[in-house]
Each structure stands twice: as structure tokens, then as C-alpha cells.
N, C-alpha and C. Protein backbone atom coordinates (compact mmCIF):
# COMPACT_ATOMS: atom_id res chain seq x y z
N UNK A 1 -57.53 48.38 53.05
CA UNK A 1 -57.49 49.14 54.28
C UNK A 1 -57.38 50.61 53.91
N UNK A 2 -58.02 51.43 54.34
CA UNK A 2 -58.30 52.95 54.14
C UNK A 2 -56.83 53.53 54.95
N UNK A 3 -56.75 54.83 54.12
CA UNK A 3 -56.04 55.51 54.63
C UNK A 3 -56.01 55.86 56.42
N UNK A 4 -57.21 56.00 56.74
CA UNK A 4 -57.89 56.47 58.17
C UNK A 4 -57.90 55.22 58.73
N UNK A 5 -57.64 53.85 58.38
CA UNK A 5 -57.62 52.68 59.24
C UNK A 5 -55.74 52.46 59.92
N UNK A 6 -54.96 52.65 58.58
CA UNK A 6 -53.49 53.29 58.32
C UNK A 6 -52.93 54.37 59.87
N UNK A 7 -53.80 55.21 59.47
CA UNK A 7 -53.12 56.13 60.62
C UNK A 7 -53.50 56.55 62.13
N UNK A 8 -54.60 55.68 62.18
CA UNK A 8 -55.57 55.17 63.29
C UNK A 8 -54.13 54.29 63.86
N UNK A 9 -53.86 53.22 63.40
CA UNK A 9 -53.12 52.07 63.56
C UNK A 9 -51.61 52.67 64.28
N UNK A 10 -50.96 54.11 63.13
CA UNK A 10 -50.23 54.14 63.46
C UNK A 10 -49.76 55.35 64.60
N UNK A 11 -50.82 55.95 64.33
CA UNK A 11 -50.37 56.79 66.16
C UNK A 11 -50.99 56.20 66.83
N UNK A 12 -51.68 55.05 66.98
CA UNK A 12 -52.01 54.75 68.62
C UNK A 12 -51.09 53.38 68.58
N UNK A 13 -49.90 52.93 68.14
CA UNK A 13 -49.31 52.44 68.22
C UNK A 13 -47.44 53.36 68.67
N UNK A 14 -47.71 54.54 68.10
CA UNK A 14 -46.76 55.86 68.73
C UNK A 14 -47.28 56.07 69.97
N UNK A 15 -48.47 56.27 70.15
CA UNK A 15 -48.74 57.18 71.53
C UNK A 15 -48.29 55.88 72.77
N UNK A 16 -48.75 54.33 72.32
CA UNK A 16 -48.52 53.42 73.21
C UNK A 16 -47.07 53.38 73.68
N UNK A 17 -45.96 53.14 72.65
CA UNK A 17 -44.69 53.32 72.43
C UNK A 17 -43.98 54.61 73.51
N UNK A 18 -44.94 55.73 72.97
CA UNK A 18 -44.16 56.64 74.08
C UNK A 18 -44.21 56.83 75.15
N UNK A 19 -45.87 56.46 75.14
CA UNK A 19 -45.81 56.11 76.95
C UNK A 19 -45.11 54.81 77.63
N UNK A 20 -44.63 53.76 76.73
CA UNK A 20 -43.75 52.94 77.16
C UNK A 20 -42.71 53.63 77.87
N UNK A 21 -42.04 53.86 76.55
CA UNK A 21 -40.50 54.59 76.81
C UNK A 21 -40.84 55.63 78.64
N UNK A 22 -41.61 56.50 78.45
CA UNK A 22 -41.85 57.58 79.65
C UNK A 22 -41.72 56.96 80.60
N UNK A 23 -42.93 56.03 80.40
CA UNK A 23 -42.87 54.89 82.00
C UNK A 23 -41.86 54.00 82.53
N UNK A 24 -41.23 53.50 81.52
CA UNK A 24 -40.04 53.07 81.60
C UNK A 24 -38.53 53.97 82.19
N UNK A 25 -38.52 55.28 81.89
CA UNK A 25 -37.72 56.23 82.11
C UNK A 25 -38.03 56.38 83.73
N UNK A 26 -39.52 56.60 83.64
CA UNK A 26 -39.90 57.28 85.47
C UNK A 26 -39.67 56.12 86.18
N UNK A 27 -40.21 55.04 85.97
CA UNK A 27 -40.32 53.47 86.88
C UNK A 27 -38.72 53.23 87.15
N UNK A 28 -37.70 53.26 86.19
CA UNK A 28 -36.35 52.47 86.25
C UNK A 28 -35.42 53.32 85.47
N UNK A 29 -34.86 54.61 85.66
CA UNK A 29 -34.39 55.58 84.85
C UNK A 29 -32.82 54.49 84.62
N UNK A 30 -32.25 53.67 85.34
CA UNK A 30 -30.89 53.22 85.01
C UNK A 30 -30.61 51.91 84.06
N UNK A 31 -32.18 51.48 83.95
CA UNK A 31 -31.89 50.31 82.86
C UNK A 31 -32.07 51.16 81.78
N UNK A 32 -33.36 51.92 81.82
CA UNK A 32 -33.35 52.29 80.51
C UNK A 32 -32.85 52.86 79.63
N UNK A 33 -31.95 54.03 80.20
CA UNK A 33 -30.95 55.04 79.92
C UNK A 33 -29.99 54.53 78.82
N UNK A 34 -29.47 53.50 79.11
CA UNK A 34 -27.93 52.97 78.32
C UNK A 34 -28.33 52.90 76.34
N UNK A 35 -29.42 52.77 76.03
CA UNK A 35 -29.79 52.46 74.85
C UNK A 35 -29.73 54.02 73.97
N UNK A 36 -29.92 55.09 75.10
CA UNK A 36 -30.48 56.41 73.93
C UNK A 36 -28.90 56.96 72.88
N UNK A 37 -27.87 56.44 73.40
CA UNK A 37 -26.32 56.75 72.84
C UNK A 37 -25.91 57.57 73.11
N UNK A 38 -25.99 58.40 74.35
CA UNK A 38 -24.91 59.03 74.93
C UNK A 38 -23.82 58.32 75.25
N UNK A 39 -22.43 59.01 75.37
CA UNK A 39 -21.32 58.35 75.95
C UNK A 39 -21.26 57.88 77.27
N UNK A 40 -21.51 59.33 78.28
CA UNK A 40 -20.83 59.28 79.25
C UNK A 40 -22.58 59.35 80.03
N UNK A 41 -21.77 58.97 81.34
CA UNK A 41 -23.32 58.81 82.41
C UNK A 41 -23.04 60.36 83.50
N UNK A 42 -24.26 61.09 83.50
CA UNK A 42 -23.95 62.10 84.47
C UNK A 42 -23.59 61.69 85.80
N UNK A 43 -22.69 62.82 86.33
CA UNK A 43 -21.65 62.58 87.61
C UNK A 43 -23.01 62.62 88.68
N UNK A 44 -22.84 61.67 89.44
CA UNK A 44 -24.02 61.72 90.82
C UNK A 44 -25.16 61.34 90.57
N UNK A 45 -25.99 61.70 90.80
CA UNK A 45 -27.52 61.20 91.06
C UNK A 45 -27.48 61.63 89.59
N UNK A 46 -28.17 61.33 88.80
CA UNK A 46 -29.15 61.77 87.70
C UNK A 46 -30.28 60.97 87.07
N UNK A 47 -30.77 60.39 88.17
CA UNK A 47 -31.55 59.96 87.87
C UNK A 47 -33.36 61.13 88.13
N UNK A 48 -33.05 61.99 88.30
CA UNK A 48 -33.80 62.79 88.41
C UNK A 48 -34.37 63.64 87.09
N UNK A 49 -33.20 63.55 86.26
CA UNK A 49 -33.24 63.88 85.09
C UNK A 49 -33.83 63.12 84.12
N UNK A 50 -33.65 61.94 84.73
CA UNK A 50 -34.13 60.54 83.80
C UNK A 50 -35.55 60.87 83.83
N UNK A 51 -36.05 61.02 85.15
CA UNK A 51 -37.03 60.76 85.36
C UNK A 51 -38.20 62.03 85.03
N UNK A 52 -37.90 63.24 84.77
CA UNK A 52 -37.99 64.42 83.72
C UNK A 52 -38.44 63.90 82.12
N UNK A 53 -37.26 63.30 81.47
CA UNK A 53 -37.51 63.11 80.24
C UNK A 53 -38.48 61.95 80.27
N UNK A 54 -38.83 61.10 81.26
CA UNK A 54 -39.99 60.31 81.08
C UNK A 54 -41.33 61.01 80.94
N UNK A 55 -41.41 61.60 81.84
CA UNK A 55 -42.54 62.66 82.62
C UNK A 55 -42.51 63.09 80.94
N UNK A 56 -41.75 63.61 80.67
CA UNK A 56 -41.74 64.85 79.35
C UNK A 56 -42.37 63.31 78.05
N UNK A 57 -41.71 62.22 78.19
CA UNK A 57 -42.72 61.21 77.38
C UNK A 57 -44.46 60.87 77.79
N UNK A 58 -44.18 60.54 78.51
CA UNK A 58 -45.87 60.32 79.00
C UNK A 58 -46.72 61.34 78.79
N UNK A 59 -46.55 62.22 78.97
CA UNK A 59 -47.12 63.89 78.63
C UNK A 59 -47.34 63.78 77.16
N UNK A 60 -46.51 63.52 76.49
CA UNK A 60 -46.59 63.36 74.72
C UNK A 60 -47.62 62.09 74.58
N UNK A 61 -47.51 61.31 75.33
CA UNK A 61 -48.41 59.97 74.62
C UNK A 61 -49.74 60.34 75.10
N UNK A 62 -49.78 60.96 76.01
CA UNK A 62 -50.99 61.49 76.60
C UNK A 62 -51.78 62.19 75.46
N UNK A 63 -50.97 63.44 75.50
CA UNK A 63 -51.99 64.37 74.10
C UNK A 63 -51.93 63.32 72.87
N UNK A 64 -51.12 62.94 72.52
CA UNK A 64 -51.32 61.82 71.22
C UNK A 64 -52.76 61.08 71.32
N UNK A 65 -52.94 60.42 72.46
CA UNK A 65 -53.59 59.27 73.20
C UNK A 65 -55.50 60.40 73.14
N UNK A 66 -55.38 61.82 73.69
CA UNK A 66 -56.31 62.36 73.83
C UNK A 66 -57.06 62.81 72.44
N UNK A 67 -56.05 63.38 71.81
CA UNK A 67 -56.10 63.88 70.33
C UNK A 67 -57.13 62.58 69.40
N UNK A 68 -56.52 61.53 69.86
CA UNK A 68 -57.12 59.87 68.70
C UNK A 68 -58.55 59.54 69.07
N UNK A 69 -58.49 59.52 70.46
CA UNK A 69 -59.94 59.20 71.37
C UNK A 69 -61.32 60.22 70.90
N UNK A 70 -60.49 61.45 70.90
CA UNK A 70 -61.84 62.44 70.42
C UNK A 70 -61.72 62.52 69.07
N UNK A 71 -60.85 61.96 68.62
CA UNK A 71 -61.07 62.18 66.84
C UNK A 71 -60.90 63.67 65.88
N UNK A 72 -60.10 64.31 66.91
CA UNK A 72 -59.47 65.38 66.28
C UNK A 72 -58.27 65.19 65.76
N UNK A 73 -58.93 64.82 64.49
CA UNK A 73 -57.23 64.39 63.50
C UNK A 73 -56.89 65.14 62.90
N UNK A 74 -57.39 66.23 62.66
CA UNK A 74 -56.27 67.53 61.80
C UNK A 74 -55.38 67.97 62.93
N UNK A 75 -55.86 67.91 64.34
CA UNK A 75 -54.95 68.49 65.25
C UNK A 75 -54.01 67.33 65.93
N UNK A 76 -54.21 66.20 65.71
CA UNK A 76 -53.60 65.23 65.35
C UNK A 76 -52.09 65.15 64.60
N UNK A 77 -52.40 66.01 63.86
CA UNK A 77 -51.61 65.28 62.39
C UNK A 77 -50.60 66.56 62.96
N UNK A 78 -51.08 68.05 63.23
CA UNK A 78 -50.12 69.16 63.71
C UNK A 78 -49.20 68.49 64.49
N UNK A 79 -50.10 68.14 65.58
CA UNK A 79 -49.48 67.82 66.89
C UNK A 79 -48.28 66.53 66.55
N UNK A 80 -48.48 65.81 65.99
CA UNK A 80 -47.89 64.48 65.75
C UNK A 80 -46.30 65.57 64.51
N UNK A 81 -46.53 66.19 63.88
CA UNK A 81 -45.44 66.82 63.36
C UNK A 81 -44.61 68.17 64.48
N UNK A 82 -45.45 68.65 65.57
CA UNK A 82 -44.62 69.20 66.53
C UNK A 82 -43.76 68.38 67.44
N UNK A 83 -44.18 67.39 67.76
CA UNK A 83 -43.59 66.06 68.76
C UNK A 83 -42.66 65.68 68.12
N UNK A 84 -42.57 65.96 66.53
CA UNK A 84 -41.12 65.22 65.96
C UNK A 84 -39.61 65.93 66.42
N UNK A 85 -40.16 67.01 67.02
CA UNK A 85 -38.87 67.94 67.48
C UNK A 85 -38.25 67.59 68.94
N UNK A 86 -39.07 66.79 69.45
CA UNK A 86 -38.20 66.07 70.51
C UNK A 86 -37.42 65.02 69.84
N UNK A 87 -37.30 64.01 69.29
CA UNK A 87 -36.54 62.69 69.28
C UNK A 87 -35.27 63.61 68.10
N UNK A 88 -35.91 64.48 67.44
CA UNK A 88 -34.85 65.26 66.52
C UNK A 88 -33.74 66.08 67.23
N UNK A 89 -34.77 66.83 68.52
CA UNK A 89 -33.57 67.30 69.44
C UNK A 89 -32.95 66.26 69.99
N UNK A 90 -33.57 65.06 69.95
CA UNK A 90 -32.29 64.15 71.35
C UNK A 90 -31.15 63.60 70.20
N UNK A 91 -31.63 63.60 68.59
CA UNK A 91 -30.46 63.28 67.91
C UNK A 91 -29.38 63.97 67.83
N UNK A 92 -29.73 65.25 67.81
CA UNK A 92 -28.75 66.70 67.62
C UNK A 92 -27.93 66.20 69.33
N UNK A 93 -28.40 66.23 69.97
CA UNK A 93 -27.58 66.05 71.58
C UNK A 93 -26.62 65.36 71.74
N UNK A 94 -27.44 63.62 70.90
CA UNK A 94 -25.93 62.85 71.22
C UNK A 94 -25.20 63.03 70.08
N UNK A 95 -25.63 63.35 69.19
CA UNK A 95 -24.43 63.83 68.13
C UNK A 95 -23.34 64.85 69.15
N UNK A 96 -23.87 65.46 69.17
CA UNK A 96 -23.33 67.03 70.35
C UNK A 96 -22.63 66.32 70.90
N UNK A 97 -22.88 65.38 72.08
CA UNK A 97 -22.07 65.06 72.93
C UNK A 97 -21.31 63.80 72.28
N UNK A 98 -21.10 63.68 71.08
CA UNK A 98 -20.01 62.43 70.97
C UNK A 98 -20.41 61.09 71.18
N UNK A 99 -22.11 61.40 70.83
CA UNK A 99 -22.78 59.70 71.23
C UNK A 99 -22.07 58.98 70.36
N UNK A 100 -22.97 57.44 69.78
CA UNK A 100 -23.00 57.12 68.89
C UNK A 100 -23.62 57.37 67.95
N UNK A 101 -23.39 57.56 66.34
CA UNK A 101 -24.40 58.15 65.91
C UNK A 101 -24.70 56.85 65.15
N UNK A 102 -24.91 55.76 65.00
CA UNK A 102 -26.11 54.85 64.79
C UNK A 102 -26.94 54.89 66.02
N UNK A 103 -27.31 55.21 66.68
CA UNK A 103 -28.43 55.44 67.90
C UNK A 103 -28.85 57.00 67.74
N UNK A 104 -28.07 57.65 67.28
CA UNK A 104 -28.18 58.94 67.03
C UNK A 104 -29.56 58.90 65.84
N UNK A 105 -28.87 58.52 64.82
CA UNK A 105 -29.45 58.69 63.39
C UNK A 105 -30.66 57.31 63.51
N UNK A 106 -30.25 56.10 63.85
CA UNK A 106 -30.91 54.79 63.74
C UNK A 106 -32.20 54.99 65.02
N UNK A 107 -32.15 55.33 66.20
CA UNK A 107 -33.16 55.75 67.09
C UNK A 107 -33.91 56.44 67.12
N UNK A 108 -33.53 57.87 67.45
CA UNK A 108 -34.22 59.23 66.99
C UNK A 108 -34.32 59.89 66.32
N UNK A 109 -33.39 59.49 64.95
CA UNK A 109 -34.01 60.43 63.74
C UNK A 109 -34.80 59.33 63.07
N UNK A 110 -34.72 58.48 63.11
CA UNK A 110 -35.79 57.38 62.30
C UNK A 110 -37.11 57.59 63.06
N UNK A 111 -37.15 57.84 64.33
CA UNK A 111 -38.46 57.81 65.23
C UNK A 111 -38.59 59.49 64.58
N UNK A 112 -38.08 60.66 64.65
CA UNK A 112 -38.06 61.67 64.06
C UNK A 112 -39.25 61.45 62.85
N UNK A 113 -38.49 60.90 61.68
CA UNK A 113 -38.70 60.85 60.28
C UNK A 113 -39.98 60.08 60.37
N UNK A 114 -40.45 58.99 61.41
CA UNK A 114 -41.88 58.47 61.28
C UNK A 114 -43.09 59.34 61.82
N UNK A 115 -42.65 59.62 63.12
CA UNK A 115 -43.72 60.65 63.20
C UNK A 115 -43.75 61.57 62.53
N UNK A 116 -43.20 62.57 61.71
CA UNK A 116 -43.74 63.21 60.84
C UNK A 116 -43.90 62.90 59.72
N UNK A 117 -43.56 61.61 59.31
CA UNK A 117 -44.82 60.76 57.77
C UNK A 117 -46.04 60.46 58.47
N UNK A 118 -46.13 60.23 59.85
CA UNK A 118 -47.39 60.07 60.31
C UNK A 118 -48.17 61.18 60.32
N UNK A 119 -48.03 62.09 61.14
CA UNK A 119 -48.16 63.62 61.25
C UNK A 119 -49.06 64.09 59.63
N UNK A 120 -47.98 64.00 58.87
CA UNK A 120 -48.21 64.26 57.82
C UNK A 120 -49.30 63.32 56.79
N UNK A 121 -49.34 61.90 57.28
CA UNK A 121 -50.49 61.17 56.71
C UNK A 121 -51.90 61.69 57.45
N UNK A 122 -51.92 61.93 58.65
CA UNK A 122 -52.85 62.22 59.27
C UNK A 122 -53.61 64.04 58.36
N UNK A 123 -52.44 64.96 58.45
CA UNK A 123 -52.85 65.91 57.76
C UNK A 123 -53.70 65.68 56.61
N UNK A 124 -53.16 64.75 55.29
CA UNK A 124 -53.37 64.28 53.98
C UNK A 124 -54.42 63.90 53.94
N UNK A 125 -55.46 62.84 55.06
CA UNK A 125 -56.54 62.37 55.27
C UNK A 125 -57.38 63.67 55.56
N UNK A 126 -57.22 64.50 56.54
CA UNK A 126 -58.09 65.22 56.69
C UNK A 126 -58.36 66.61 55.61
N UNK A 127 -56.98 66.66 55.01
CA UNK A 127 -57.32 67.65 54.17
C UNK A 127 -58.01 67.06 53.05
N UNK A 128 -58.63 65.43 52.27
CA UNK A 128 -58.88 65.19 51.71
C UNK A 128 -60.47 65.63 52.07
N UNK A 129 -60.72 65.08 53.65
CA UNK A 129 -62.20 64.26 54.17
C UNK A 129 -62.64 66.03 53.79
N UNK A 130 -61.89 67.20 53.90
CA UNK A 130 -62.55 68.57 54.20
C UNK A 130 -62.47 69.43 52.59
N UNK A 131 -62.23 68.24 51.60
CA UNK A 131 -62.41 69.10 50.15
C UNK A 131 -63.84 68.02 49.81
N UNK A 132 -63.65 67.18 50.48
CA UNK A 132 -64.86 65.79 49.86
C UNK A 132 -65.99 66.50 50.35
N UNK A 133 -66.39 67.16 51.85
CA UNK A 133 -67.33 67.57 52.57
C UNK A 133 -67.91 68.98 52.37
N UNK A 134 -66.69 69.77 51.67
CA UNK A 134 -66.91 70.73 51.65
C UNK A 134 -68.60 71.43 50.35
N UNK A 135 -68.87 72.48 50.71
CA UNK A 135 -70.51 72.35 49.63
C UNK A 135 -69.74 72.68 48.38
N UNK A 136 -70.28 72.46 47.41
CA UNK A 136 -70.15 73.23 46.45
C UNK A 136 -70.07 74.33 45.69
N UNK A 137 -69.25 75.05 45.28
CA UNK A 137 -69.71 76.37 44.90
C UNK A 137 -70.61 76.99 44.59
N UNK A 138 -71.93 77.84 44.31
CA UNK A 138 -72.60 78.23 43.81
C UNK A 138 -72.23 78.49 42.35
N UNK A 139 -73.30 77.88 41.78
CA UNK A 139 -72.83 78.45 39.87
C UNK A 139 -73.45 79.89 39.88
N UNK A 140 -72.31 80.34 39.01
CA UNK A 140 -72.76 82.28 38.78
C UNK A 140 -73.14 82.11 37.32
N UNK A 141 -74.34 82.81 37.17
CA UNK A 141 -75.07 82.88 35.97
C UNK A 141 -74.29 84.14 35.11
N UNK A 142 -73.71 83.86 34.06
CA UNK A 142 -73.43 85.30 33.16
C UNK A 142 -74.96 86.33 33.25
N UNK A 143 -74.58 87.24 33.42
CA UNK A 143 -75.74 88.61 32.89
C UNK A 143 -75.80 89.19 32.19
């Protein structure tokens, strides 16, 4: 299996994933909530908020999802290493707030740490496909 079969596989198996999670957040913000390891549940409604950080997922699986379809994988591979700064910020948070940090470290920094080996496999492929494609130098004749 090729590298490009590899990372084909594995962001459109991220982008599916996040639009899970999103849809899951917007559709039912109170089941889903309990798993991310915060302590405490915001006072009153907050499910509005829930339903924000879904929106803010689906939006990500989207460009992931758009990025794979047209086959722009160098911008791919960027994009897939900028997106790692969400699940990295939600680790820093519940750390912050006194989560747990096996959900902390075990959830979102592991989801962190894959998308950007993905990110970064995706880069690796294309910077290969664009030294393989690239012409050749011209030979310079001594004078």
C-alpha cells in the first residue's frame, strides 16, 4: 500500500470522525458533552455553547472533506497541521480547568499528535511527488 493510499485512508477517516463529533455536539449537545473531561457543567443553559463547538467541528471536517475531494494535498497536509491546534487547545482547557487529565492527554492530545503525523505524512508525500516531477536541471557546459 503506497504512501498516498495511507493518507487518503487517514484523513478521510479524520474528516468523517469530526464531522461525527460536530454533529453529535449540534444534534444532542448533553449526551455528548460528559466525555471531553471537564469537571464542572456550565451554570444554565449551555447548551448553546455546545452547539458552537460542534458548528466549529463540522466546519473543520468540511475543509478536510473539500481539501481530499479536489486533491489538494499539500494544502491538505498545512491545513490538517493547523486543525491540530484545536483538540491541543481543548487539552490546555481541561487541564486549566481541573479536568481529568487522562481525557486531557488520552483524547485531545493523542487526537492532537495524529493529526499532525497525518498533516505531516500528507506534506512528506507531496514534497516527494514535487522533487520526482520536478524537470531537471539544465547541464552547464564549462567554457
Amino acid at each position: 500500500m503506497s504512501l498516498k493510499h495511507v493518507n487518503t485512508a487517514l484523513a478521510t477517516l479524520g474528516a468523517l470522525f469530526v464531522l461525527y463529533l460536530g454533529l453529535s455536539f449540534v444534534l444532542s449537545p448533553e449526551t455528548s458533552t460528559p466525555g471531553v473531561g471537564l469537571p464542572h457543567w456550565p451554570a444554565g443553559d449551555g447548551d448553546g455553547f455546545l452547539v458552537m463547538k460542534g458548528i466549529r467541528e463540522v466546519a473543520m471536517g468540511l475543509v478536510l472533506g473539500v481539501l481530499l475531494v479536489t486533491g489538494q494535498r499539500r494544502a491538505l497536509g498545512w491545513v490538517l497541521l493547523m486543525e491540530a491546534v484545536a483538540p491541543f487547545g481543548d487539552m490546555i482547557n481541561v487541564l486549566a480547568h481541573h479536568g481529568s487529565a487522562a481525557a486531557a492527554f488520552g483524547i485531545h492530545g493523542l487526537t492532537a499528535v495524529l493529526i499532525v503525523c497525518t498533516g505531516g505524512l500528507f506534506l512528506r508525500e507531496t514534497g516527494r511527488a514535487a522533487e520526482a516531477s520536478a524537470p531537471a536541471a539544465p547541464a552547464v557546459r564549462p567554457v
